[in-house]
PDB file of N, CA and C in Angstrom:
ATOM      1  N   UNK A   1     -41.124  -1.706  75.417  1.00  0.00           N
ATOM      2  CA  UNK A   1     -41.084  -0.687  76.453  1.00  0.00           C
ATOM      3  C   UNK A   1     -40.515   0.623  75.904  1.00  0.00           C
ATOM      4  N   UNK A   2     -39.713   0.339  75.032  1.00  0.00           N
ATOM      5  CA  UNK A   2     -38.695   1.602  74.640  1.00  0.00           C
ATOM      6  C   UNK A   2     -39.495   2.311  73.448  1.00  0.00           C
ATOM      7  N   UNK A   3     -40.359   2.124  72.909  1.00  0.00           N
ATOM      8  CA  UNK A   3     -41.656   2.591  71.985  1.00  0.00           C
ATOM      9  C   UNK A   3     -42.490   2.770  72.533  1.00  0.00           C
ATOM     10  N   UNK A   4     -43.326   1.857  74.099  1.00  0.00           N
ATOM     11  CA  UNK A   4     -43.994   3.026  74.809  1.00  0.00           C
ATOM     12  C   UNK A   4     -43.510   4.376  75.271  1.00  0.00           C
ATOM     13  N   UNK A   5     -42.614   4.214  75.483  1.00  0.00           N
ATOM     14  CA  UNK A   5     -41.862   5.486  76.052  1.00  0.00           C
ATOM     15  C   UNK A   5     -41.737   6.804  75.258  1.00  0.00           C
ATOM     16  N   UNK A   6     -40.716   6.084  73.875  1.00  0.00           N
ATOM     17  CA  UNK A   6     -41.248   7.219  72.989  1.00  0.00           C
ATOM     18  C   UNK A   6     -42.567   7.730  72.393  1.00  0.00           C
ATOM     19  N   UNK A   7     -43.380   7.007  73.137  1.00  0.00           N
ATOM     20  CA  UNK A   7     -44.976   7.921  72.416  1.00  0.00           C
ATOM     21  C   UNK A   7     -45.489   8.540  73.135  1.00  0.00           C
ATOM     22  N   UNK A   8     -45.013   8.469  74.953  1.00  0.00           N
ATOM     23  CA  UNK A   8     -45.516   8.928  75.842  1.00  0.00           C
ATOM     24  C   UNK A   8     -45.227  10.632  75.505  1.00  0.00           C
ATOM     25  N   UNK A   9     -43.648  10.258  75.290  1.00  0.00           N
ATOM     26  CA  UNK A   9     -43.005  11.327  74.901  1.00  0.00           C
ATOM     27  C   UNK A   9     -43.859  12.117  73.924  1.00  0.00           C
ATOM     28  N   UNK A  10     -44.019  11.670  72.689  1.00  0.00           N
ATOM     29  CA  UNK A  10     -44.303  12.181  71.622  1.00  0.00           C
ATOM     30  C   UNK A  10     -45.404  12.614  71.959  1.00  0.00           C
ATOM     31  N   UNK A  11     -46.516  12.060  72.635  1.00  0.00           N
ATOM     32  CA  UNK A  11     -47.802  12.711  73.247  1.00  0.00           C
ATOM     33  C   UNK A  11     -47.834  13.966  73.661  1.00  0.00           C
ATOM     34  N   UNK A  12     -46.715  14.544  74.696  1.00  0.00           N
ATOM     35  CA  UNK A  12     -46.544  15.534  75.667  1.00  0.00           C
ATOM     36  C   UNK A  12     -45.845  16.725  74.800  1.00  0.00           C
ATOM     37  N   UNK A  13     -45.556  16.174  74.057  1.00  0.00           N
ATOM     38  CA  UNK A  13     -44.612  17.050  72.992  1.00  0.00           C
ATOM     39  C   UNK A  13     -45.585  17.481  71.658  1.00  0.00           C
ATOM     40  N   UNK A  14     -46.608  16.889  71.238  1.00  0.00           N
ATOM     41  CA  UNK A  14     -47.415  17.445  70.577  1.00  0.00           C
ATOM     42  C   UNK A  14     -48.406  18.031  71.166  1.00  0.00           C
ATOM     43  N   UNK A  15     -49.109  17.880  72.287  1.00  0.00           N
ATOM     44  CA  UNK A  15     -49.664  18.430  72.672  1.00  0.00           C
ATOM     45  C   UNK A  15     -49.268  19.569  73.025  1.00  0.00           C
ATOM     46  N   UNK A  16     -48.009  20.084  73.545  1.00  0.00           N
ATOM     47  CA  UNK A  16     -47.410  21.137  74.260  1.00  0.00           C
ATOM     48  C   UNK A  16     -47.103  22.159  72.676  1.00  0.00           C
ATOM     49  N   UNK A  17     -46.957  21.438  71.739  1.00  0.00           N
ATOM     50  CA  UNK A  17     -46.752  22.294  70.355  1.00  0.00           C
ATOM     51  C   UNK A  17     -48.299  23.109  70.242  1.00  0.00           C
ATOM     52  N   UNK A  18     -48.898  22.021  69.981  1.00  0.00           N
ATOM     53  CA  UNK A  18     -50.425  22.343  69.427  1.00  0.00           C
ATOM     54  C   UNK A  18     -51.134  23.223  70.742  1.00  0.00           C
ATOM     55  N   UNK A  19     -50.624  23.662  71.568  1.00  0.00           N
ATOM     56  CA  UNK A  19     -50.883  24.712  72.658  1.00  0.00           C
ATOM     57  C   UNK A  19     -51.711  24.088  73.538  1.00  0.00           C
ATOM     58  N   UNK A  20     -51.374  23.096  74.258  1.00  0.00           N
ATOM     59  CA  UNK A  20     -52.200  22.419  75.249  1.00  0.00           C
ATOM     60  C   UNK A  20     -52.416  23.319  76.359  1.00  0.00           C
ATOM     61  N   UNK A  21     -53.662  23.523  76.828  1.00  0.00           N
ATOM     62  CA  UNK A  21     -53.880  23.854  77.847  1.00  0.00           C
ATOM     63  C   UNK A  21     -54.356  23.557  79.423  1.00  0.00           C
ATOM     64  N   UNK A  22     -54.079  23.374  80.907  1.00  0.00           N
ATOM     65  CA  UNK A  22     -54.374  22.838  81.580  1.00  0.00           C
ATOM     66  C   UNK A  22     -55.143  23.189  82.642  1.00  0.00           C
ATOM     67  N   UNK A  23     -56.065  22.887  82.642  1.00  0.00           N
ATOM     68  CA  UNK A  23     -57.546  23.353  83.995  1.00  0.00           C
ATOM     69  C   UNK A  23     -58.086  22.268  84.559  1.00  0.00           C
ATOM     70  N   UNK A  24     -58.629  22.791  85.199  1.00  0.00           N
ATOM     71  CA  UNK A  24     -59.122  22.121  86.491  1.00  0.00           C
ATOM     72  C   UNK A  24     -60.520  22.413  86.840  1.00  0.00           C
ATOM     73  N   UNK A  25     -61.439  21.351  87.342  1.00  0.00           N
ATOM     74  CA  UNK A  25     -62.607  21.605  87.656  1.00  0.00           C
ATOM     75  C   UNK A  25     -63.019  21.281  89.073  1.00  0.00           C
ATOM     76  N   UNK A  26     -63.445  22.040  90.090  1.00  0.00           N
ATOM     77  CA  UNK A  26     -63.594  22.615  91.094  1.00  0.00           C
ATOM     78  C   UNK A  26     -65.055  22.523  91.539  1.00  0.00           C
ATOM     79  N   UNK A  27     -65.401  21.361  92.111  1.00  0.00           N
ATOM     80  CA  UNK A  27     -66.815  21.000  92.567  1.00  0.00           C
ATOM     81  C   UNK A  27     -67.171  21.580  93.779  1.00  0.00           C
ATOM     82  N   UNK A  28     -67.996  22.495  94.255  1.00  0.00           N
ATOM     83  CA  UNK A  28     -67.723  23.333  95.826  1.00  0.00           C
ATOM     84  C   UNK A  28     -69.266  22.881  96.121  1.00  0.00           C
ATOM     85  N   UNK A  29     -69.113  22.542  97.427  1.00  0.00           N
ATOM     86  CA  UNK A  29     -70.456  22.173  98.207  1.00  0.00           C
ATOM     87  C   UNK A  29     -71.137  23.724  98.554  1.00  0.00           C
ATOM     88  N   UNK A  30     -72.388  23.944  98.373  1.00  0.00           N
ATOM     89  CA  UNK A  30     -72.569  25.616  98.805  1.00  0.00           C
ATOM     90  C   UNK A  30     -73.446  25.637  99.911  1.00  0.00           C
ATOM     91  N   UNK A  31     -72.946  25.781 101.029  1.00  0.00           N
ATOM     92  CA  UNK A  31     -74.298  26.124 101.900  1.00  0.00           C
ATOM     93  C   UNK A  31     -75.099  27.444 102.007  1.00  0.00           C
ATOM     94  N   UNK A  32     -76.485  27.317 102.421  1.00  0.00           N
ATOM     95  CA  UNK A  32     -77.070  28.664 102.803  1.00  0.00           C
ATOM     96  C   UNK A  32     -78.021  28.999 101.257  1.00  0.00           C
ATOM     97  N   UNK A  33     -77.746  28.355 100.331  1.00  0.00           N
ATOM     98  CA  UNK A  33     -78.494  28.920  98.840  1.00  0.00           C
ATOM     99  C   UNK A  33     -79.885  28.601  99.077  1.00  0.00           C
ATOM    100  N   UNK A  34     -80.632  29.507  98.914  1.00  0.00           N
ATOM    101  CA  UNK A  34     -82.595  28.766  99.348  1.00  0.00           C
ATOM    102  C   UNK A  34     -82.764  29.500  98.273  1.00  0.00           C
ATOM    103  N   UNK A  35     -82.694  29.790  97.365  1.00  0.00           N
ATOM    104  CA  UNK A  35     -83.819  30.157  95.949  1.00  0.00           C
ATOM    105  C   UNK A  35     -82.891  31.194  94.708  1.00  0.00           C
ATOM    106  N   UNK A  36     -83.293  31.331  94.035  1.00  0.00           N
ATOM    107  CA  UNK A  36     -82.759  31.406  92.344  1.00  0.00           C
ATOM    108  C   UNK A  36     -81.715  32.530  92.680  1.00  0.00           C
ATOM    109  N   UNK A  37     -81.924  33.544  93.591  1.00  0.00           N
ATOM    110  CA  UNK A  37     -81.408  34.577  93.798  1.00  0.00           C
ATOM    111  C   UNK A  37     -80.513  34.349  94.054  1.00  0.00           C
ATOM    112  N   UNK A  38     -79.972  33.302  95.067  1.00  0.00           N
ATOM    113  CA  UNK A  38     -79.055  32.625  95.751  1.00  0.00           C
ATOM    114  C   UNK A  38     -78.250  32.472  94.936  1.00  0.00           C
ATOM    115  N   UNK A  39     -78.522  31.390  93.537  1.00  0.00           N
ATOM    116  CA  UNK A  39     -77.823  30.731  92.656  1.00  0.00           C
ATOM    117  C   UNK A  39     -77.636  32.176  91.588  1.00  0.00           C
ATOM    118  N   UNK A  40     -77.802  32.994  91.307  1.00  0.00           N
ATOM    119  CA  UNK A  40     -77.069  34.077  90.671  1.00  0.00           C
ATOM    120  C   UNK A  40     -76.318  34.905  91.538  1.00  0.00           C
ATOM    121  N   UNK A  41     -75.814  34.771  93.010  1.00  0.00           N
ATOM    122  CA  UNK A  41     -75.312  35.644  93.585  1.00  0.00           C
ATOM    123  C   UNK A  41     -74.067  34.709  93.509  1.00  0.00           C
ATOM    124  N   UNK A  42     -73.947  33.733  93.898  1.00  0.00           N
ATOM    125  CA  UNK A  42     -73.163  32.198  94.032  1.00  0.00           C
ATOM    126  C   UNK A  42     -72.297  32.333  92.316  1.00  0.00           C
ATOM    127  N   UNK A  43     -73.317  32.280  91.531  1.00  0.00           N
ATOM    128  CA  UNK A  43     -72.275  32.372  89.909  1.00  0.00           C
ATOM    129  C   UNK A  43     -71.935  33.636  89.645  1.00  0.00           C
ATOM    130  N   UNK A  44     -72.315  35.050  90.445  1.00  0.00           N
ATOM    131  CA  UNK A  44     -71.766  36.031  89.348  1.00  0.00           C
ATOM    132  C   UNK A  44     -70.337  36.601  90.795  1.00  0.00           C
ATOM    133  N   UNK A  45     -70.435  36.314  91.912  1.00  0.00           N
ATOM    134  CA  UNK A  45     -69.258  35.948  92.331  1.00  0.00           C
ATOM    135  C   UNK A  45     -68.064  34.845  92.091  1.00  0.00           C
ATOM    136  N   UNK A  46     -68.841  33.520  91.189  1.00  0.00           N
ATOM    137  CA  UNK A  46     -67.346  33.250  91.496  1.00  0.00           C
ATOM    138  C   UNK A  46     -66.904  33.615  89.765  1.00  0.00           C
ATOM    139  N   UNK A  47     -67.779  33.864  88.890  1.00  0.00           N
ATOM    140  CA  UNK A  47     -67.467  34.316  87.022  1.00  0.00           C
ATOM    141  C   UNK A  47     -66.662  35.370  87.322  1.00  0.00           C
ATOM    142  N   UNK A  48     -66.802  36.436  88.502  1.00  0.00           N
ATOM    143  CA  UNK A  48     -66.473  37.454  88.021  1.00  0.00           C
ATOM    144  C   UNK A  48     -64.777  37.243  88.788  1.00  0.00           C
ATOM    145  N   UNK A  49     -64.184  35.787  89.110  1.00  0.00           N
ATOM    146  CA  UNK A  49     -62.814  36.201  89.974  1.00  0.00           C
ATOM    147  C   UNK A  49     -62.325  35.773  88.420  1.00  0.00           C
ATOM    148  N   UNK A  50     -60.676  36.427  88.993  1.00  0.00           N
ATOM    149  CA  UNK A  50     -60.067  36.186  88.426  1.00  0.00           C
ATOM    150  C   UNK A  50     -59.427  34.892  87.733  1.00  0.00           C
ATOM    151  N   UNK A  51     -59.705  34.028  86.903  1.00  0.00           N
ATOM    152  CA  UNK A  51     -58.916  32.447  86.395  1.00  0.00           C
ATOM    153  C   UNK A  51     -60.164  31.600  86.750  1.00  0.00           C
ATOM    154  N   UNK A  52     -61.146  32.407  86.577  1.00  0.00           N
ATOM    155  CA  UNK A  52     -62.351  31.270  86.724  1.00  0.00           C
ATOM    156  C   UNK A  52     -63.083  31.541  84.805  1.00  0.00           C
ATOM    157  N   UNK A  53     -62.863  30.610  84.477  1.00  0.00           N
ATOM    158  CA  UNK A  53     -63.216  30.463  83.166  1.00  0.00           C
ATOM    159  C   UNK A  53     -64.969  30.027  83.102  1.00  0.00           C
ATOM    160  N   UNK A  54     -65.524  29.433  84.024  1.00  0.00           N
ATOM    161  CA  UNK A  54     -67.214  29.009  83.724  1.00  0.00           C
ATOM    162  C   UNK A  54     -67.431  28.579  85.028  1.00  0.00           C
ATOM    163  N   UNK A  55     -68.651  28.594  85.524  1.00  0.00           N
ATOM    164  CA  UNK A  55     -69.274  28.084  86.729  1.00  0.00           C
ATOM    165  C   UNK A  55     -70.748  28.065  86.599  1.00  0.00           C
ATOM    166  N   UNK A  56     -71.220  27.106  87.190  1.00  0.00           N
ATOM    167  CA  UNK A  56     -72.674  26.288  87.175  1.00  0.00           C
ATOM    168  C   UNK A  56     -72.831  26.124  88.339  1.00  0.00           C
ATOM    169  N   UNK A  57     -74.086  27.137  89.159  1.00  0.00           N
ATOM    170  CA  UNK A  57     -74.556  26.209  90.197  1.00  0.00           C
ATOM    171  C   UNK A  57     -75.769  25.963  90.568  1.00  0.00           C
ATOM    172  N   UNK A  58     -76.097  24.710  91.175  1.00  0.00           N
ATOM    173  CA  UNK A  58     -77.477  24.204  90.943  1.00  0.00           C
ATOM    174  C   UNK A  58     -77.460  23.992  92.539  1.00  0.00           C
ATOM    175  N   UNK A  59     -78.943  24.745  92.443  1.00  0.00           N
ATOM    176  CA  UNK A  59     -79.949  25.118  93.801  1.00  0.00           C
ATOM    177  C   UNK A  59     -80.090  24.031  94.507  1.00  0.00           C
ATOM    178  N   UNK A  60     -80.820  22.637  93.553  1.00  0.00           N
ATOM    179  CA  UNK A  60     -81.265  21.530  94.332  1.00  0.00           C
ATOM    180  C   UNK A  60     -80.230  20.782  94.980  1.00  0.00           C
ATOM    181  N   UNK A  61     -79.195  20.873  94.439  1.00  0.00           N
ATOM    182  CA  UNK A  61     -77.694  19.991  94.853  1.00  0.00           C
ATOM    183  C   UNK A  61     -76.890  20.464  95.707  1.00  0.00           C
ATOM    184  N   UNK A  62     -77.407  21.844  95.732  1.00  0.00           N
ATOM    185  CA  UNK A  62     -76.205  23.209  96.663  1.00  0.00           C
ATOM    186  C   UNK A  62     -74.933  22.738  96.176  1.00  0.00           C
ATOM    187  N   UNK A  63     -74.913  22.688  94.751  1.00  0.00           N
ATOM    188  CA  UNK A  63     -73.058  22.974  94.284  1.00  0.00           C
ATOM    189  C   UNK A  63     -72.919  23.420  93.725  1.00  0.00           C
ATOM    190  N   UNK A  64     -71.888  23.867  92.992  1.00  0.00           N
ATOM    191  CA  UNK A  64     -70.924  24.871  92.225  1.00  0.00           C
ATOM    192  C   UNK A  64     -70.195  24.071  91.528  1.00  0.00           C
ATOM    193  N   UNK A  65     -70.180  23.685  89.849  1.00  0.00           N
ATOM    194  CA  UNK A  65     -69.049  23.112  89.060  1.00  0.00           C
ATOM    195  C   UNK A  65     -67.961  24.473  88.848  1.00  0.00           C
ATOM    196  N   UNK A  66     -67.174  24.640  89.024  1.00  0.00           N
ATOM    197  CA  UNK A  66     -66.073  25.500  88.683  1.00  0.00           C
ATOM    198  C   UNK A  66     -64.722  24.952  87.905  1.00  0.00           C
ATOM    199  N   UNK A  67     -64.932  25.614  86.345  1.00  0.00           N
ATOM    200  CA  UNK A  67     -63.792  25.867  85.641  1.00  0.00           C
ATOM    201  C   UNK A  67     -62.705  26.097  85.634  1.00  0.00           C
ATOM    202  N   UNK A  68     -61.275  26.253  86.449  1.00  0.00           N
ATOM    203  CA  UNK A  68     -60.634  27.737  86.116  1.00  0.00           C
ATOM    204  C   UNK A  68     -59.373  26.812  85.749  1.00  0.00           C
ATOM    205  N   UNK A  69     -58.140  28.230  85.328  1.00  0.00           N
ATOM    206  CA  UNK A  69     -57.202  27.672  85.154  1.00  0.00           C
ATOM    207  C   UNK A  69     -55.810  27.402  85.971  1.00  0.00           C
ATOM    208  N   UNK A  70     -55.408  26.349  85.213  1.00  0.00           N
ATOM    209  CA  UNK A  70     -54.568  25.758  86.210  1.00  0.00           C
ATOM    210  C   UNK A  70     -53.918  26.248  87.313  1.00  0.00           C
ATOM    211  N   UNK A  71     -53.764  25.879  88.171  1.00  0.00           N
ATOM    212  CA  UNK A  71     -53.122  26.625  89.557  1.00  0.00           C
ATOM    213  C   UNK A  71     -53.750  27.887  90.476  1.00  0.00           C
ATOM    214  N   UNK A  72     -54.979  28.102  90.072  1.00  0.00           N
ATOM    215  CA  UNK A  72     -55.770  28.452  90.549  1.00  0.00           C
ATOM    216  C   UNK A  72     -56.171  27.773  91.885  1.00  0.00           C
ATOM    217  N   UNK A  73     -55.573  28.346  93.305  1.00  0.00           N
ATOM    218  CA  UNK A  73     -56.032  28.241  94.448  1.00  0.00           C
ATOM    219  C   UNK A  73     -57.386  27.766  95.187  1.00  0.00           C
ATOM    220  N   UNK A  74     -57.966  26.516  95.392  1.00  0.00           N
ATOM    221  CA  UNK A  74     -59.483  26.248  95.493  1.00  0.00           C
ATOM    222  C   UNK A  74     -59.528  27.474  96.791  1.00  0.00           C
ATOM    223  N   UNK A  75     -58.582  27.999  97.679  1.00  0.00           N
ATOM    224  CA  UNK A  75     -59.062  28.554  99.052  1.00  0.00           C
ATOM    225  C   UNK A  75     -59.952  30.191  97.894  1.00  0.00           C
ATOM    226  N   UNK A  76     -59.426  30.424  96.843  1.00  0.00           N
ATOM    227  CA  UNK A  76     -59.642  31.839  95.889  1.00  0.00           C
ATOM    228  C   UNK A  76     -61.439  31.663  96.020  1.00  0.00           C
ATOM    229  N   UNK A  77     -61.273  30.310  95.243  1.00  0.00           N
ATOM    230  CA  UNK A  77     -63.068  30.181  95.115  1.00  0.00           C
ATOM    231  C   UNK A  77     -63.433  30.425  96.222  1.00  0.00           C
ATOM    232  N   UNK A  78     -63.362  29.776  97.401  1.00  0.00           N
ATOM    233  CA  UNK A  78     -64.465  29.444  98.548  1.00  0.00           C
ATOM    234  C   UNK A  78     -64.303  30.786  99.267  1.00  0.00           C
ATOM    235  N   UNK A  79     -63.147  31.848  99.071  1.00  0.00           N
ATOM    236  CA  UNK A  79     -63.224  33.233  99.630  1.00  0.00           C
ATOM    237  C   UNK A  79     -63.936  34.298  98.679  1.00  0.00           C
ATOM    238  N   UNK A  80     -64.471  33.511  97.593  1.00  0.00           N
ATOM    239  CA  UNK A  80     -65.248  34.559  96.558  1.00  0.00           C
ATOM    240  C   UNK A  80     -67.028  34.067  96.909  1.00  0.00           C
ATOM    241  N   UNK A  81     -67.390  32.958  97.325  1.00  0.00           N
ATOM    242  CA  UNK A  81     -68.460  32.420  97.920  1.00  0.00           C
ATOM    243  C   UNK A  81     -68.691  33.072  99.088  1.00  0.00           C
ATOM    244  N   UNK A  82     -68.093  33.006 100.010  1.00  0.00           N
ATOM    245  CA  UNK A  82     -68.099  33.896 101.478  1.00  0.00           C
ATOM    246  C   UNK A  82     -68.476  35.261 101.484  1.00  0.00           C
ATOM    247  N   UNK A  83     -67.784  35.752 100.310  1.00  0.00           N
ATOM    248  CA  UNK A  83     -67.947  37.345  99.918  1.00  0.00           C
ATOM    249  C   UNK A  83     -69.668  37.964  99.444  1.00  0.00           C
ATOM    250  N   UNK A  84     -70.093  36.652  98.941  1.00  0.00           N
ATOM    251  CA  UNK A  84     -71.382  36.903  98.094  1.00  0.00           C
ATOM    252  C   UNK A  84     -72.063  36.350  99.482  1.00  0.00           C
ATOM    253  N   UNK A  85     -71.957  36.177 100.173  1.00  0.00           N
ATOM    254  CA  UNK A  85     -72.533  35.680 101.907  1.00  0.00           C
ATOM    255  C   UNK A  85     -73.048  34.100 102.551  1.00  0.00           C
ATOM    256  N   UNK A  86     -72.053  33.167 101.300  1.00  0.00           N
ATOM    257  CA  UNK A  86     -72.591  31.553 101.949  1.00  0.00           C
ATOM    258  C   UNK A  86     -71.188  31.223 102.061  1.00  0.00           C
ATOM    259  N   UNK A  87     -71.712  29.883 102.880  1.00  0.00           N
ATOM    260  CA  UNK A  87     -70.518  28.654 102.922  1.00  0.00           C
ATOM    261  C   UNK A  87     -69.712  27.849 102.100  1.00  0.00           C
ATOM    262  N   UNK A  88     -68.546  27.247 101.826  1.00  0.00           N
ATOM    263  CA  UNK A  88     -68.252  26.786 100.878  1.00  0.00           C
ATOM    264  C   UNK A  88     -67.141  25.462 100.984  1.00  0.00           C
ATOM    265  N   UNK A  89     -67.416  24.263 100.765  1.00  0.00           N
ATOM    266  CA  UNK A  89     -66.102  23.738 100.730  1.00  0.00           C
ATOM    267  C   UNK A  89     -65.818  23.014  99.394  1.00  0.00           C
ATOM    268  N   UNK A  90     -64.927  22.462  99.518  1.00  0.00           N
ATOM    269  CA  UNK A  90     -64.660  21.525  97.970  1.00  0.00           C
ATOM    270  C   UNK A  90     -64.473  20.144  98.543  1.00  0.00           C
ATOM    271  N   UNK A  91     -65.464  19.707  97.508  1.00  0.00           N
ATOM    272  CA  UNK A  91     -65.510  17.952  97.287  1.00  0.00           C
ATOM    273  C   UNK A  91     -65.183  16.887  96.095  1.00  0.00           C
ATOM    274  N   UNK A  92     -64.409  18.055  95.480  1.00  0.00           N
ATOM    275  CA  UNK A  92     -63.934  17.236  94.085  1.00  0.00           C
ATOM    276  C   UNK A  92     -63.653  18.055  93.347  1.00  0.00           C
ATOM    277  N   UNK A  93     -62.111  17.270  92.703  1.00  0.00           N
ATOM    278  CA  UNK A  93     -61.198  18.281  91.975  1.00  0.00           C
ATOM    279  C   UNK A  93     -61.215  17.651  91.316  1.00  0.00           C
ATOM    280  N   UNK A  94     -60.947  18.155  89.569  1.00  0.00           N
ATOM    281  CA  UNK A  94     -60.415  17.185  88.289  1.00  0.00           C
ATOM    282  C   UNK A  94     -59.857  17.874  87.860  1.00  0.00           C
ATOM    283  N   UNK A  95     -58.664  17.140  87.114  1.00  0.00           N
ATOM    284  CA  UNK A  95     -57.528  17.615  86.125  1.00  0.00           C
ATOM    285  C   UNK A  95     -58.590  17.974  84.157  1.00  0.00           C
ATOM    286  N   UNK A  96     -58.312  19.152  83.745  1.00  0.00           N
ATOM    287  CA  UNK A  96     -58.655  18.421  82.563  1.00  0.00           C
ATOM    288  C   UNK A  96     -57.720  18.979  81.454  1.00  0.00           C
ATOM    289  N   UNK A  97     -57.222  18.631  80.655  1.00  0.00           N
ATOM    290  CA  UNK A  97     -56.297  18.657  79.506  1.00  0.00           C
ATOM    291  C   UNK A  97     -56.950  19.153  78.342  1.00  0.00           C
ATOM    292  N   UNK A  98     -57.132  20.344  77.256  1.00  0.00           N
ATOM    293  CA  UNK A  98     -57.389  20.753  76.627  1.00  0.00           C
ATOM    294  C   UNK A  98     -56.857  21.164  75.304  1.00  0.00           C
ATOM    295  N   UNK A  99     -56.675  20.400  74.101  1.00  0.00           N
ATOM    296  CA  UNK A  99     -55.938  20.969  73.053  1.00  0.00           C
ATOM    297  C   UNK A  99     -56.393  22.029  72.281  1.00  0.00           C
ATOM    298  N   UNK A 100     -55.778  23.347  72.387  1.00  0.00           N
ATOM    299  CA  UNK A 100     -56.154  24.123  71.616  1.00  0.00           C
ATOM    300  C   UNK A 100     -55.238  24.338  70.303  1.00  0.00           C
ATOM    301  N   UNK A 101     -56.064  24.072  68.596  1.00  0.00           N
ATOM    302  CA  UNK A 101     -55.532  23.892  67.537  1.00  0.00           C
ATOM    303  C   UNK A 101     -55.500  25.439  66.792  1.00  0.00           C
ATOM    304  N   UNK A 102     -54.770  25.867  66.422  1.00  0.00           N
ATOM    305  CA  UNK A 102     -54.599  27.427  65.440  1.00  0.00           C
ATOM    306  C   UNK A 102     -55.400  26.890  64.176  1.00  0.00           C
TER     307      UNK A 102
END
């Protein structure tokens, strides 16, 4: 137990050296999108907020994968969707952990 512990440790501690970084991915249901136009009004509102690192959204599915970084507010996204003139909610959040090496 006392060697799991220290590796848990040692995990969090190299990673945090080697500049870990932490984001989140932001699945948004989109209503109202009917054709291509839709889906570039939908991505260049939410690329262009602030702590949104990448976004994908696909017409046939009406969703939005969204990137951003950590602590980034999901209410930010779905008020940057509204702005470009559709609906928006979220149906799935993920943590994701990123090591960035110099």
């Amino acid at each position: 137990m006392v060697w799991r512990t220290f590796f848990v440790v040692l995990l969090f501690w190299s990673a945090s050296v080697m500049g870990a970084t932490s984001q989140q991915i932001f699945v948004l249901a989109v209503d109202g999108m009917t054709c291509p136009l839709c889906v570039a009004a939908v991505n260049k509102a939410l690329r262009t907020t602030d702590g949104v690192l990448s976004a994908k959204t696909n017409l046939v599915q009406t969703q939005a994968e969204v990137q951003v970084e950590a602590g980034l507010q999901a209410q930010v996204l779905i008020e940057a969707v509204k702005k470009a003139g559709y609906d928006a909610h979220i149906i799935q959040v993920n943590s994701v952990e990123e090591t960035i090496r110099d």
